[in-house]
Protein backbone atom coordinates (compact mmCIF):
# COMPACT_ATOMS: atom_id res chain seq x y z
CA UNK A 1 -39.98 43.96 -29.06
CA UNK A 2 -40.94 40.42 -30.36
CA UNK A 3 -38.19 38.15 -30.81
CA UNK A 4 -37.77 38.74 -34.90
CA UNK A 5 -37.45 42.22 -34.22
CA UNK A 6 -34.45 41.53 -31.60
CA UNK A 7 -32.53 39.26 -33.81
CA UNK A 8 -32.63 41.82 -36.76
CA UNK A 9 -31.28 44.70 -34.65
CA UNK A 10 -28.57 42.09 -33.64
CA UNK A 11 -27.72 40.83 -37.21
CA UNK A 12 -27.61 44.54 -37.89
CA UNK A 13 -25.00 45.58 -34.76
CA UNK A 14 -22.65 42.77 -36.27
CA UNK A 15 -23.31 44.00 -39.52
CA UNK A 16 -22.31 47.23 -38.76
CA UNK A 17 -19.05 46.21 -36.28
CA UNK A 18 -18.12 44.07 -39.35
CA UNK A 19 -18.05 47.10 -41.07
CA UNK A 20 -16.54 49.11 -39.24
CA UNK A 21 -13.36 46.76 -38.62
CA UNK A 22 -13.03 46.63 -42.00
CA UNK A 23 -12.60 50.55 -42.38
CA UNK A 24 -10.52 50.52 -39.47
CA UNK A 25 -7.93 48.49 -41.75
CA UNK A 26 -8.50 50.57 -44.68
CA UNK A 27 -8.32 53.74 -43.05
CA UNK A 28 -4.61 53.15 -42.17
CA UNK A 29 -4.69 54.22 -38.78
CA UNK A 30 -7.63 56.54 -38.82
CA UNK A 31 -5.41 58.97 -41.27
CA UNK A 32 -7.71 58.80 -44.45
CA UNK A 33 -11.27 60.72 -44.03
CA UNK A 34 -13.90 58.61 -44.97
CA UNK A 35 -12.48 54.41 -44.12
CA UNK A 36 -12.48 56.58 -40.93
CA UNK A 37 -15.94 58.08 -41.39
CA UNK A 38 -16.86 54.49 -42.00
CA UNK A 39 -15.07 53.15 -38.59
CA UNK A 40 -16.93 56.20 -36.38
CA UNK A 41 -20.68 55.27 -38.46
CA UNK A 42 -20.28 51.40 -37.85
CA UNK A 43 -19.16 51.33 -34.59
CA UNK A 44 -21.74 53.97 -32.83
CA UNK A 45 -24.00 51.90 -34.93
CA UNK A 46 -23.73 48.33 -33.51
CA UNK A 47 -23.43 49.60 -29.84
CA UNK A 48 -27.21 51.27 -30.92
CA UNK A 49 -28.27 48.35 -32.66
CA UNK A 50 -26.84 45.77 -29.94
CA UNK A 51 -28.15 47.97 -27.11
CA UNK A 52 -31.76 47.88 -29.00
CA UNK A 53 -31.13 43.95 -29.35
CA UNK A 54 -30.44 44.12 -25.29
CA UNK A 55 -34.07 44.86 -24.96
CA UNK A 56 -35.09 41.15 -25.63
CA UNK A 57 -31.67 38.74 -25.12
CA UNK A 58 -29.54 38.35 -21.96
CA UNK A 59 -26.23 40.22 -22.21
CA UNK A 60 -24.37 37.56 -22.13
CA UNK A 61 -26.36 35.32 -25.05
CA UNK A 62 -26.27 38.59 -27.36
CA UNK A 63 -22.83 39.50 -26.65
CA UNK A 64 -21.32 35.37 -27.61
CA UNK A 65 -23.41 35.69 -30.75
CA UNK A 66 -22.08 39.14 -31.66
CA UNK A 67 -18.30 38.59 -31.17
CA UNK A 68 -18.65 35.03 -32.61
CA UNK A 69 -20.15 35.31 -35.48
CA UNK A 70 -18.53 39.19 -36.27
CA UNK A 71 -15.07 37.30 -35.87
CA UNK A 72 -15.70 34.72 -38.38
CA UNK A 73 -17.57 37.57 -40.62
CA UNK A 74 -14.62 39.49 -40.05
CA UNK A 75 -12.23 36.80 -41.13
CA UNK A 76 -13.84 36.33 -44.29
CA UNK A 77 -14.53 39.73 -45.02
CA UNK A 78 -10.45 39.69 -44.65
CA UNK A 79 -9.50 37.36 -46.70
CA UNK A 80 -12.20 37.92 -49.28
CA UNK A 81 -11.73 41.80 -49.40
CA UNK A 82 -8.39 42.77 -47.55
CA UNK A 83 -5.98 40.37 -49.42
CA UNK A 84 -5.47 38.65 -45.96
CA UNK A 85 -4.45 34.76 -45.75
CA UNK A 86 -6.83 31.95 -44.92
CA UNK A 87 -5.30 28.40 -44.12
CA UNK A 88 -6.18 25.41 -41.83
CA UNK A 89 -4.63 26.93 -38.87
CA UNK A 90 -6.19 30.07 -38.87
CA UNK A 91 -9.73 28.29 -39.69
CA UNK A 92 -9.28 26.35 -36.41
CA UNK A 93 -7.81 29.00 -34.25
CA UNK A 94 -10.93 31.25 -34.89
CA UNK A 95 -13.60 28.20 -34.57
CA UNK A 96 -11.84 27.45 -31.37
CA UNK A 97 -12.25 31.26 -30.27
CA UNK A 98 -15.57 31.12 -31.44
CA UNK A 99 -16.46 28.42 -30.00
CA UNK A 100 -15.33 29.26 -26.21
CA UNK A 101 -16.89 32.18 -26.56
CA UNK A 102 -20.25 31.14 -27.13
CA UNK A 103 -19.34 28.18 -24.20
CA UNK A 104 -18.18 31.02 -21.92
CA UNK A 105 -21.10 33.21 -21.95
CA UNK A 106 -23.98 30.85 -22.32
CA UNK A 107 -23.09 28.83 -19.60
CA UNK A 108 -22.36 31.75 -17.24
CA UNK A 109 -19.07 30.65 -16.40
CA UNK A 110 -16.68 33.64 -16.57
């Protein structure tokens, strides 16, 4: 798989875990049908997606770009979608998170 192709099936897995953690919070705890439909569809579908992506990036490289850039997705999907709060704080928090992350798995170092 050439390199555009891997990126694409990654963009997709955090697509669909974006997705899915947003009907997790919608489908207050897994007790309405199809939020929880939703959770079930989007998570099987990013480990498929992520494992396809696996074929061409080290675990570690695909894995700090999945859960950094699906928190921050997720963050904004939250506040833009889920009536959650955004302030400074938070903003900081989650670029520090993101941040180590993406420090702790490309250099090796965990």
């Amino acid at each position: 798989m050439g390199s555009l192709g891997a990126w694409a099936w990654l963009l997709f897995a955090i697509g669909l875990e974006v997705f899915g953690t947003a009907c997790l919070k919608l489908s207050e705890q897994l007790t309405r049908l199809w939020p929880t439909v939703g959770v079930t569809v989007g998570y099987v579908g990013s480990f498929v997606a992520l494992a396809l992506a696996l074929k061409s990036f080290q675990v570690g490289t695909a894995y700090a770009i999945w859960s950094g850039i699906g928190t921050a997705a997720i963050v904004l999907v939250g506040y833009w979608f889920l009536d959650e709060s955004l302030g400074p704080v938070k903003v900081l928090g989650i670029g520090l998170i993101i941040g180590g992350v993406v420090l702790l798995n490309l250099t090796g170092e965990h």
